[in-house]
PDB file of N, CA and C in Angstrom:
ATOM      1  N   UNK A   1      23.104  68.773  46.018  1.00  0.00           N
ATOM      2  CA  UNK A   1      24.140  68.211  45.190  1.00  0.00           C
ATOM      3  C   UNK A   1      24.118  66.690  45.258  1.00  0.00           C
ATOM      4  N   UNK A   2      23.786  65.759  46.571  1.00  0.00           N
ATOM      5  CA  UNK A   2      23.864  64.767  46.639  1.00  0.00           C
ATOM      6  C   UNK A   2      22.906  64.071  45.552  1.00  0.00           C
ATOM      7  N   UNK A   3      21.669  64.998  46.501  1.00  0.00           N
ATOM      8  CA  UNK A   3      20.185  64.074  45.852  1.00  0.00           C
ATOM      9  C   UNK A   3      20.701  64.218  44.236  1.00  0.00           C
ATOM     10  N   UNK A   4      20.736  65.220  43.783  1.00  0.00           N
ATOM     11  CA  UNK A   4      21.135  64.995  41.635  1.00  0.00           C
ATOM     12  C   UNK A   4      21.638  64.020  41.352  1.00  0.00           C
ATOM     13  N   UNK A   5      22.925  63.865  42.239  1.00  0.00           N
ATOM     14  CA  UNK A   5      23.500  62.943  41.462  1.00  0.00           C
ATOM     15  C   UNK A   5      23.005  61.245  42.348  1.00  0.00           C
ATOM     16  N   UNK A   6      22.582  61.328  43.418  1.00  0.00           N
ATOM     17  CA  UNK A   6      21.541  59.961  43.312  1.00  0.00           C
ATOM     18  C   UNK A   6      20.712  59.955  42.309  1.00  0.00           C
ATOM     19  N   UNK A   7      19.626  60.501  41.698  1.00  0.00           N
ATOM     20  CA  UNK A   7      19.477  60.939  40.868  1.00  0.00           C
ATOM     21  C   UNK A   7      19.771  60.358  39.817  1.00  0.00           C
ATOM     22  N   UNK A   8      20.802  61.180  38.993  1.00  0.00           N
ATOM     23  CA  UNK A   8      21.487  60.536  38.161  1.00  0.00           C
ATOM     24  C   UNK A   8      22.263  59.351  38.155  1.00  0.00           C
ATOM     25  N   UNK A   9      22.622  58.851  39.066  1.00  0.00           N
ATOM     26  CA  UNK A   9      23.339  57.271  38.969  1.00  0.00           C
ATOM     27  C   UNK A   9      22.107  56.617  38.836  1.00  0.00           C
ATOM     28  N   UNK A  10      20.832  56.645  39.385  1.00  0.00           N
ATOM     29  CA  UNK A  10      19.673  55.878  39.630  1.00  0.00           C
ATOM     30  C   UNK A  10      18.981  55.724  37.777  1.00  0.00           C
ATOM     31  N   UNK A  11      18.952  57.308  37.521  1.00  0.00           N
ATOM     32  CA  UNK A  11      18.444  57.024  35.984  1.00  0.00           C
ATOM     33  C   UNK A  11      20.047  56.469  35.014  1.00  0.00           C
ATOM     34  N   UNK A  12      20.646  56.457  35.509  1.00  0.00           N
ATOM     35  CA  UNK A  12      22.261  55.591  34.163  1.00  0.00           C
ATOM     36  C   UNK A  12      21.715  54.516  34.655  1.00  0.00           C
ATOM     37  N   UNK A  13      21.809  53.769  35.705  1.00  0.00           N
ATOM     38  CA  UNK A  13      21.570  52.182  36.430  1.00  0.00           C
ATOM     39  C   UNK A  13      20.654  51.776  35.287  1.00  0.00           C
ATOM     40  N   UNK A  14      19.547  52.539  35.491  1.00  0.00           N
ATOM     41  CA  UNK A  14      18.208  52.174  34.937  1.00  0.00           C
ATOM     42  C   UNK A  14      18.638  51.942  33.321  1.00  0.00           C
ATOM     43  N   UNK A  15      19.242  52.853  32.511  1.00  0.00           N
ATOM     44  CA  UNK A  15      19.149  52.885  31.495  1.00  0.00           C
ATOM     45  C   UNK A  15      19.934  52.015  31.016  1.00  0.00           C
ATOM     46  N   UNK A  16      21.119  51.432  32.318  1.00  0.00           N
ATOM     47  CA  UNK A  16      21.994  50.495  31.767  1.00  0.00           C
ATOM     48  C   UNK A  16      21.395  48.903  31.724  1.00  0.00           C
ATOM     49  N   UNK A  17      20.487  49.123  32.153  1.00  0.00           N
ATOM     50  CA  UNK A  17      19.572  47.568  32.657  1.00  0.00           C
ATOM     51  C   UNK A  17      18.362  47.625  31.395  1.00  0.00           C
ATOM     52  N   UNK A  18      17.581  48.724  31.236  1.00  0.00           N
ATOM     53  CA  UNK A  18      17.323  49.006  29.673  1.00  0.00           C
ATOM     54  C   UNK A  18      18.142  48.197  28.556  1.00  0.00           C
ATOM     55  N   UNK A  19      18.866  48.933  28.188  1.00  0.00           N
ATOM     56  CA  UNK A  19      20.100  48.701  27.187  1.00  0.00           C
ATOM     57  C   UNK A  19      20.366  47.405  27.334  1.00  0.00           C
ATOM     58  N   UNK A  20      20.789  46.754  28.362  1.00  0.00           N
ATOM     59  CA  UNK A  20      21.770  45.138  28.201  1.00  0.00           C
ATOM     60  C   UNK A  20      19.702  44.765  27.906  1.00  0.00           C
ATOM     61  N   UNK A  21      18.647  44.946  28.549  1.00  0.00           N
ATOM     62  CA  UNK A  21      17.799  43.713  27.947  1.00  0.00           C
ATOM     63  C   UNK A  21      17.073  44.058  26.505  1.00  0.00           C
ATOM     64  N   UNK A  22      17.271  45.507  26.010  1.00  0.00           N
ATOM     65  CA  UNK A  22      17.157  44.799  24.719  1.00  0.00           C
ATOM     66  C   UNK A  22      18.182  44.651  23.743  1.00  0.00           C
ATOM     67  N   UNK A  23      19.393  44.668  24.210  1.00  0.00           N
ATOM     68  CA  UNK A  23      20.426  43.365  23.522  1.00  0.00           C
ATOM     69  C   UNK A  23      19.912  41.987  23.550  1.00  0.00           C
ATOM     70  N   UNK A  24      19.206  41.910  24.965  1.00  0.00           N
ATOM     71  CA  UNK A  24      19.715  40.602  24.848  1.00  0.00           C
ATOM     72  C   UNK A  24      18.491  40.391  24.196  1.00  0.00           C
ATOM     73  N   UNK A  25      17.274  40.808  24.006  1.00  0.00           N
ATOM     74  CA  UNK A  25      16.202  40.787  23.470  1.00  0.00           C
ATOM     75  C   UNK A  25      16.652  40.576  21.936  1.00  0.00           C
ATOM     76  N   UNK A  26      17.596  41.298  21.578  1.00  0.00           N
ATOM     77  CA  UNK A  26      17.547  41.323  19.737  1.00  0.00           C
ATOM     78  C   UNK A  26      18.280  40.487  19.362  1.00  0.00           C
ATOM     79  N   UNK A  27      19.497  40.044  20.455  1.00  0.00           N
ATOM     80  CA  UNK A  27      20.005  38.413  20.124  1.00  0.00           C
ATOM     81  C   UNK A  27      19.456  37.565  20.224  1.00  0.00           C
ATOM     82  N   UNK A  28      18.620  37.066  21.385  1.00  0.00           N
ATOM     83  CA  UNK A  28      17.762  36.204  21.220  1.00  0.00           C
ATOM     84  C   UNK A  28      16.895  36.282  19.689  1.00  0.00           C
ATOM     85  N   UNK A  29      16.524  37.004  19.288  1.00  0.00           N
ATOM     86  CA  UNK A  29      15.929  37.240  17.682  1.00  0.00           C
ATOM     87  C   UNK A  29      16.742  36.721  16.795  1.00  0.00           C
ATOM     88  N   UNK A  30      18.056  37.420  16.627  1.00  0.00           N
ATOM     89  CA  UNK A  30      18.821  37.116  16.015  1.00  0.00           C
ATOM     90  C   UNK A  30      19.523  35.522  15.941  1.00  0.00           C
ATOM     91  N   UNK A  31      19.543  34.856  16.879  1.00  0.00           N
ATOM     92  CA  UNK A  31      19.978  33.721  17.270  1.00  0.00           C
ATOM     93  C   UNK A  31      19.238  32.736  16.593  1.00  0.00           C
ATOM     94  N   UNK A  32      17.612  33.351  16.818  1.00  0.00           N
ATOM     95  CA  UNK A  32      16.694  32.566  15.971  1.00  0.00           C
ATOM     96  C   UNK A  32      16.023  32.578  14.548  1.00  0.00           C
ATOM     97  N   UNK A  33      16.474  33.597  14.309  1.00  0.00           N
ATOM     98  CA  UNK A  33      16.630  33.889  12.662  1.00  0.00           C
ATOM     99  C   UNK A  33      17.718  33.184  11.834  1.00  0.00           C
ATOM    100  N   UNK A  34      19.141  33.250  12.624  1.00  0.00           N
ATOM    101  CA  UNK A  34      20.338  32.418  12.421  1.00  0.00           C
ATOM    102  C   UNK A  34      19.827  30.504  12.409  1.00  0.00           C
ATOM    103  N   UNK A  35      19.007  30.223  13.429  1.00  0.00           N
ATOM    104  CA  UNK A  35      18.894  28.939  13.254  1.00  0.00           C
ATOM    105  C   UNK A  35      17.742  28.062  12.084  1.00  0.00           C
ATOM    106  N   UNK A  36      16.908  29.494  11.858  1.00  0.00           N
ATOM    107  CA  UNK A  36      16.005  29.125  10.791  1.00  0.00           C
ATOM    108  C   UNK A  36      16.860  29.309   9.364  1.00  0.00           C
ATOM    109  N   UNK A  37      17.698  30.294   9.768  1.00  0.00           N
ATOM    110  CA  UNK A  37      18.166  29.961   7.921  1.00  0.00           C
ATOM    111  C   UNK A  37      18.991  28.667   7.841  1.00  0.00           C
ATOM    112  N   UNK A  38      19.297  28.413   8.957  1.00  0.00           N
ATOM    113  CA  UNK A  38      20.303  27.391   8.961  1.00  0.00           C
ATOM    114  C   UNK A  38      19.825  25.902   8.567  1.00  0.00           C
ATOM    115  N   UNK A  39      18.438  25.767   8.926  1.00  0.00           N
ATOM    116  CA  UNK A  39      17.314  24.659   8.710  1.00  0.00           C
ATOM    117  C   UNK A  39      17.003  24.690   7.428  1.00  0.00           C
ATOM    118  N   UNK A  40      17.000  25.691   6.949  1.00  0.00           N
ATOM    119  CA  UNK A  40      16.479  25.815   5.551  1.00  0.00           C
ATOM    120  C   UNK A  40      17.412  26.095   4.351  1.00  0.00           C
ATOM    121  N   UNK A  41      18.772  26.235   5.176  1.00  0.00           N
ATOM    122  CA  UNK A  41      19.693  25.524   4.119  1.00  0.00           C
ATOM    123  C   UNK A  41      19.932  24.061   4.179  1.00  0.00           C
ATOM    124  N   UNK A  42      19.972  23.674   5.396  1.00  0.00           N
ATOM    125  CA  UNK A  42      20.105  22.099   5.329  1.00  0.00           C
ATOM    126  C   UNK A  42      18.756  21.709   3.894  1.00  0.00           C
ATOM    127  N   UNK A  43      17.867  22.284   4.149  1.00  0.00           N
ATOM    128  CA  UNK A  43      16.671  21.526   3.286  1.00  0.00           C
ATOM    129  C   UNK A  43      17.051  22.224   2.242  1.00  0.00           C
ATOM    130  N   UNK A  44      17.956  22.952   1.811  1.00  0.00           N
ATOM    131  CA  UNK A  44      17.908  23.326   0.083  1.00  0.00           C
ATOM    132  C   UNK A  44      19.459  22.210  -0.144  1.00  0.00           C
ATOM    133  N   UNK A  45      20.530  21.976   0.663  1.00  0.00           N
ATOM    134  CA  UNK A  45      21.101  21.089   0.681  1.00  0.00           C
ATOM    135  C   UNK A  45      20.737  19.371   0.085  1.00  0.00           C
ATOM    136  N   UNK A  46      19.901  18.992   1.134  1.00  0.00           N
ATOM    137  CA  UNK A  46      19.466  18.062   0.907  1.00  0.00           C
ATOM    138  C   UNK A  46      18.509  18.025  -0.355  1.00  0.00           C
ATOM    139  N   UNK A  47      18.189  18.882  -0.701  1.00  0.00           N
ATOM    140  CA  UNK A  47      17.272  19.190  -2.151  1.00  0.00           C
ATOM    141  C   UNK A  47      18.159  18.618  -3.420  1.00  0.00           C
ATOM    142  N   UNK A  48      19.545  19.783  -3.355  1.00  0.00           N
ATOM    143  CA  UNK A  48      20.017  19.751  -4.318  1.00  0.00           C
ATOM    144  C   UNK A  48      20.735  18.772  -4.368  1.00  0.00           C
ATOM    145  N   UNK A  49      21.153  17.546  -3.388  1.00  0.00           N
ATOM    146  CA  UNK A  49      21.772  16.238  -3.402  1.00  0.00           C
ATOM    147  C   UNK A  49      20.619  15.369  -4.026  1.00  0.00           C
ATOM    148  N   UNK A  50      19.192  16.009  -4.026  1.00  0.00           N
ATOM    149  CA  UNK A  50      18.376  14.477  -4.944  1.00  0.00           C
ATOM    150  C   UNK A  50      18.665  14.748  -6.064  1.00  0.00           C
ATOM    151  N   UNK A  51      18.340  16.146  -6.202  1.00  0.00           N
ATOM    152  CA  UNK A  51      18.526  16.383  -7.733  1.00  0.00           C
ATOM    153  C   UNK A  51      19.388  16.325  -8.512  1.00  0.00           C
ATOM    154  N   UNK A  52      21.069  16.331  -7.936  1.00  0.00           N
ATOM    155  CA  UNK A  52      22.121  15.936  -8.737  1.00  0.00           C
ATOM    156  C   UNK A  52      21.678  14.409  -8.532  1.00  0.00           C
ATOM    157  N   UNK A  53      21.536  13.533  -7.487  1.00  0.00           N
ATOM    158  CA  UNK A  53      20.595  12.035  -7.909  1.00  0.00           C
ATOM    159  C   UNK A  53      20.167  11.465  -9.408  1.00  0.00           C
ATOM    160  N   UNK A  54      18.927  12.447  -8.836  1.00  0.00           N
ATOM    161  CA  UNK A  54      18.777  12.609 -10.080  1.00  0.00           C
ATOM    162  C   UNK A  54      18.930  12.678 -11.737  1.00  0.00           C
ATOM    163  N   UNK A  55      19.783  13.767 -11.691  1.00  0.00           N
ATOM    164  CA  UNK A  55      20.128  13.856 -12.895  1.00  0.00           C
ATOM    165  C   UNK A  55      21.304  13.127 -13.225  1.00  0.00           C
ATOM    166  N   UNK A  56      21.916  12.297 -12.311  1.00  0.00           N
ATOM    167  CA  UNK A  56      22.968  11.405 -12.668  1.00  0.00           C
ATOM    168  C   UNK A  56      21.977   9.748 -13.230  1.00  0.00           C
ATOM    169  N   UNK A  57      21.152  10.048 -12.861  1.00  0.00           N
ATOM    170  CA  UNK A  57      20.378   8.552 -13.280  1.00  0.00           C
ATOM    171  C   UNK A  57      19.890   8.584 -14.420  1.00  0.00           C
ATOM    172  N   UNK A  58      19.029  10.200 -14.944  1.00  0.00           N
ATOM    173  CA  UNK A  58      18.731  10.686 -16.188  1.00  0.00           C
ATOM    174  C   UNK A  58      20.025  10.582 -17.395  1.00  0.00           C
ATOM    175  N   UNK A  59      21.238  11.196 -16.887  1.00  0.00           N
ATOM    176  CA  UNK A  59      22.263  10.833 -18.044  1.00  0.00           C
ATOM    177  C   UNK A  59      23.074   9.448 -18.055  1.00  0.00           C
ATOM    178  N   UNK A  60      22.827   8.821 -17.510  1.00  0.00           N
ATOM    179  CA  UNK A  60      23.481   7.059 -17.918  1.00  0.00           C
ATOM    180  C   UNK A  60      23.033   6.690 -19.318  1.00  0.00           C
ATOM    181  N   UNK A  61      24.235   6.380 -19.644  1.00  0.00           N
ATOM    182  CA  UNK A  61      23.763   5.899 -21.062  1.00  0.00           C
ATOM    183  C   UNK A  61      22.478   4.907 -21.271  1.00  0.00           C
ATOM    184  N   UNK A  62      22.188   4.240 -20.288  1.00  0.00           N
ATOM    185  CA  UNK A  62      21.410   3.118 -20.334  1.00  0.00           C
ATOM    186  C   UNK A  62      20.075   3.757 -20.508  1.00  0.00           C
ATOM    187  N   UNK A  63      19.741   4.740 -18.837  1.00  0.00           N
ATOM    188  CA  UNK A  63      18.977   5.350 -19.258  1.00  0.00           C
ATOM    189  C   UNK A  63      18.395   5.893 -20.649  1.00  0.00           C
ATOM    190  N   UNK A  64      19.317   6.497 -21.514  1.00  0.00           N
ATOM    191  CA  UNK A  64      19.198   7.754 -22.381  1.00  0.00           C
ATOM    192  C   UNK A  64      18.277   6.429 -23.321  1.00  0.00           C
ATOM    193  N   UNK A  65      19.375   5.603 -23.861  1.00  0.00           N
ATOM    194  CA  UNK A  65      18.779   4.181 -24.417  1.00  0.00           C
ATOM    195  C   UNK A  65      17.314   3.585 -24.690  1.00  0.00           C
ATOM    196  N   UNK A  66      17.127   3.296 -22.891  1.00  0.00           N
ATOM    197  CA  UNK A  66      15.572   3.199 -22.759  1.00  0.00           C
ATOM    198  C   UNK A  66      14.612   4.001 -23.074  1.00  0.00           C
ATOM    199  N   UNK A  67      15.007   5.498 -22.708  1.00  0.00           N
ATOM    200  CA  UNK A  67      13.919   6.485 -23.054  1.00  0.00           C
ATOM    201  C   UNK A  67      13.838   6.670 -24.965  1.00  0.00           C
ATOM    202  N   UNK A  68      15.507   6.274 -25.617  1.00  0.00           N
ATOM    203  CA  UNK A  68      15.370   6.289 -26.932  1.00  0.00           C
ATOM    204  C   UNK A  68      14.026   5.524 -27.510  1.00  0.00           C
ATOM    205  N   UNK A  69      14.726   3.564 -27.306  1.00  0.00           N
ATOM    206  CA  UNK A  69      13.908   3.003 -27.600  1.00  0.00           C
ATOM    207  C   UNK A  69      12.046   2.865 -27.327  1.00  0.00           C
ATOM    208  N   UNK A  70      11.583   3.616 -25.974  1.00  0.00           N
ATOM    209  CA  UNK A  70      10.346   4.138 -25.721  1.00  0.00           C
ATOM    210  C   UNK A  70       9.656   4.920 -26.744  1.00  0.00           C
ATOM    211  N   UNK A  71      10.780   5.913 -27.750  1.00  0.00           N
ATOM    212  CA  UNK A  71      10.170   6.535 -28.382  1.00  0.00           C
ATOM    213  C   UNK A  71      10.473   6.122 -29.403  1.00  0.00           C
ATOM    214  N   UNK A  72      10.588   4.746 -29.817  1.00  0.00           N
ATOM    215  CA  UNK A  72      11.000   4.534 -31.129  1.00  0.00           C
ATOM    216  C   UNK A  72      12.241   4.811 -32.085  1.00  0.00           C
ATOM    217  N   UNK A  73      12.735   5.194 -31.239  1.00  0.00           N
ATOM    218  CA  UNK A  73      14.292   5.782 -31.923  1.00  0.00           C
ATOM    219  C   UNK A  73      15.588   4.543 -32.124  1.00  0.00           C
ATOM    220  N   UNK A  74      16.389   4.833 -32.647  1.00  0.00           N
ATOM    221  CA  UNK A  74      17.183   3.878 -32.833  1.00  0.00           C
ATOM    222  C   UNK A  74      18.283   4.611 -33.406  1.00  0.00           C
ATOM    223  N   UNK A  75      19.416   3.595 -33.611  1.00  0.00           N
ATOM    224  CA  UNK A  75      20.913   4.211 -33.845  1.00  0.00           C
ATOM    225  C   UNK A  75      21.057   4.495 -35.856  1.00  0.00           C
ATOM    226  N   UNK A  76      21.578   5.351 -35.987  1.00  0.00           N
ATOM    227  CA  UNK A  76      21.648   5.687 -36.976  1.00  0.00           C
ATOM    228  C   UNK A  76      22.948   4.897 -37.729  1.00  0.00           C
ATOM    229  N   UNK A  77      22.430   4.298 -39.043  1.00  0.00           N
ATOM    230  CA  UNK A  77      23.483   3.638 -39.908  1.00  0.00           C
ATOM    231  C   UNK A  77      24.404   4.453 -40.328  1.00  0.00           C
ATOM    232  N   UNK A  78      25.701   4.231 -40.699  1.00  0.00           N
ATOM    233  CA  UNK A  78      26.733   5.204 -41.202  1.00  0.00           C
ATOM    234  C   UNK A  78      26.483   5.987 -42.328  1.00  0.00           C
ATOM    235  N   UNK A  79      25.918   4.688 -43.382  1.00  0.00           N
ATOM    236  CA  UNK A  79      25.290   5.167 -44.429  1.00  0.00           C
ATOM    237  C   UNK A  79      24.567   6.498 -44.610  1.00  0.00           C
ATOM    238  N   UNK A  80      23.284   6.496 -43.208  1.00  0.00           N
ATOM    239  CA  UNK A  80      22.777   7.892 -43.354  1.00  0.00           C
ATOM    240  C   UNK A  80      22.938   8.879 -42.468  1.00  0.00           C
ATOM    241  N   UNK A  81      24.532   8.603 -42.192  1.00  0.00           N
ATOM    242  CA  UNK A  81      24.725   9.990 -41.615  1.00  0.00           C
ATOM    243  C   UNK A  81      25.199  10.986 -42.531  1.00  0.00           C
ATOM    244  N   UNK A  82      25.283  12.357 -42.164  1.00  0.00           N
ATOM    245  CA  UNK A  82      25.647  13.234 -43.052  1.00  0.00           C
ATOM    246  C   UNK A  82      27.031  14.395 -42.548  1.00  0.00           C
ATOM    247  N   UNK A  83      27.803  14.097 -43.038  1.00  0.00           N
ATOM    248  CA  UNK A  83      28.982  15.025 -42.378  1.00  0.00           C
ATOM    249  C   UNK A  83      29.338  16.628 -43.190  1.00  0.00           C
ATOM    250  N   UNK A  84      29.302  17.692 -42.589  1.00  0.00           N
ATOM    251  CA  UNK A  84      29.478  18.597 -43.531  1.00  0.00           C
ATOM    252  C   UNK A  84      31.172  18.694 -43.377  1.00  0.00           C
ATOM    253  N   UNK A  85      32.078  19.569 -44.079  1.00  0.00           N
ATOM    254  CA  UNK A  85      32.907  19.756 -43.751  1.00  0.00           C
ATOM    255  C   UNK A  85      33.268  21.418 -44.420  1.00  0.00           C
ATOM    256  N   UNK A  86      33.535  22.217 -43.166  1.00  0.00           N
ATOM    257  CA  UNK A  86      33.784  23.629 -43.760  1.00  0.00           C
ATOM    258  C   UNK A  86      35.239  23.818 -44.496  1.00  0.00           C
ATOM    259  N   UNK A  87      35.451  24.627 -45.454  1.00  0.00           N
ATOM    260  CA  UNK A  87      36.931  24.961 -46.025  1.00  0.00           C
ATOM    261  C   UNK A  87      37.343  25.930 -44.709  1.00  0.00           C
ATOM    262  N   UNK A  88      38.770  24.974 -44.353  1.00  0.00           N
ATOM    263  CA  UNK A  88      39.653  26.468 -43.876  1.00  0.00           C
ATOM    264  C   UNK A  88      39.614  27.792 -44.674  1.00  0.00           C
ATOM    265  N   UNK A  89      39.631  28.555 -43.818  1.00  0.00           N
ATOM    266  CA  UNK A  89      39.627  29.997 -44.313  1.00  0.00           C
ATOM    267  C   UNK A  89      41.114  30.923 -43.924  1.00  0.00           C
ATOM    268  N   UNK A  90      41.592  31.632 -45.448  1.00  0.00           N
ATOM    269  CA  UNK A  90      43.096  32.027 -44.814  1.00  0.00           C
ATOM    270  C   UNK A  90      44.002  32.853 -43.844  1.00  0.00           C
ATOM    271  N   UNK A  91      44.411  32.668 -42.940  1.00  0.00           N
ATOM    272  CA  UNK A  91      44.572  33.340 -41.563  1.00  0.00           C
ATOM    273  C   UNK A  91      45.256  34.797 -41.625  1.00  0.00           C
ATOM    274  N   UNK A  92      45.078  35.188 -40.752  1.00  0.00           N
ATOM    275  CA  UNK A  92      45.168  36.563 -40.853  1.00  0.00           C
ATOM    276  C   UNK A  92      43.477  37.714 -41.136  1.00  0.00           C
ATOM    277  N   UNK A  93      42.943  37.052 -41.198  1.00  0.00           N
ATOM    278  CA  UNK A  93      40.972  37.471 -41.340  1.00  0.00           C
ATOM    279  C   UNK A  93      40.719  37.888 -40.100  1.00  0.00           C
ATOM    280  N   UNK A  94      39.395  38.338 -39.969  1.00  0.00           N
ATOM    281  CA  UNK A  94      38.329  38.450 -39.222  1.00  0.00           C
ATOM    282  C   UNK A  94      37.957  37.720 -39.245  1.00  0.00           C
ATOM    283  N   UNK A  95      37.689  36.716 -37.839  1.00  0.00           N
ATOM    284  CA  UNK A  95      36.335  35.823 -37.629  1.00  0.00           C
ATOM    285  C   UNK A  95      35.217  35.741 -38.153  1.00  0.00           C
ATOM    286  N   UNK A  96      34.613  37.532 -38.033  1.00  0.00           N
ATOM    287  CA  UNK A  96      33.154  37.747 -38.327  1.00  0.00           C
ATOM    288  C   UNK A  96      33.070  37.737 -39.704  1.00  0.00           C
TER     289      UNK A  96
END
């Protein structure tokens, strides 16, 4: 009766010393999976701060301007603009 249950406390011990190291085995994993995404949001972070940069330098009027005049473009006279204007339509309709 003794020896069994030496025995058995000896294989729980064991299995409990099992068990806690591969916890700690899959946290350690986990810990480092956690710090790589964490790196690689900083770098999609820092990405998307050039690129709003970016595109704040692309829409300045000044910008838009320069790239106009690069291509030859220029401001349109009043004269040749063209305005349409639709008739109201009477309420109570369908949109479509």
């Amino acid at each position: 009766m003794r020896r069994s249950l030496a025995i058995a406390l000896a294989l729980a011990s064991s299995l409990l010393v099992l068990g806690a190291a591969w916890q700690a085995s899959r946290y350690a994993s986990l810990a480092s999976q956690a710090r790589a995404l964490e790196a690689s949001q900083e770098n999609w972070i820092e990405e998307n701060r050039k690129l709003a940069a970016g595109i704040a330098v692309l829409s300045s009027r000044a910008r838009a301007a320069q790239a106009a005049s690069a291509l030859g473009l220029g401001k349109v006279s009043p004269e040749r603009r063209l305005f349409i204007v639709f008739p109201k339509k009477a309420s109570g309709g369908s949109d479509g």
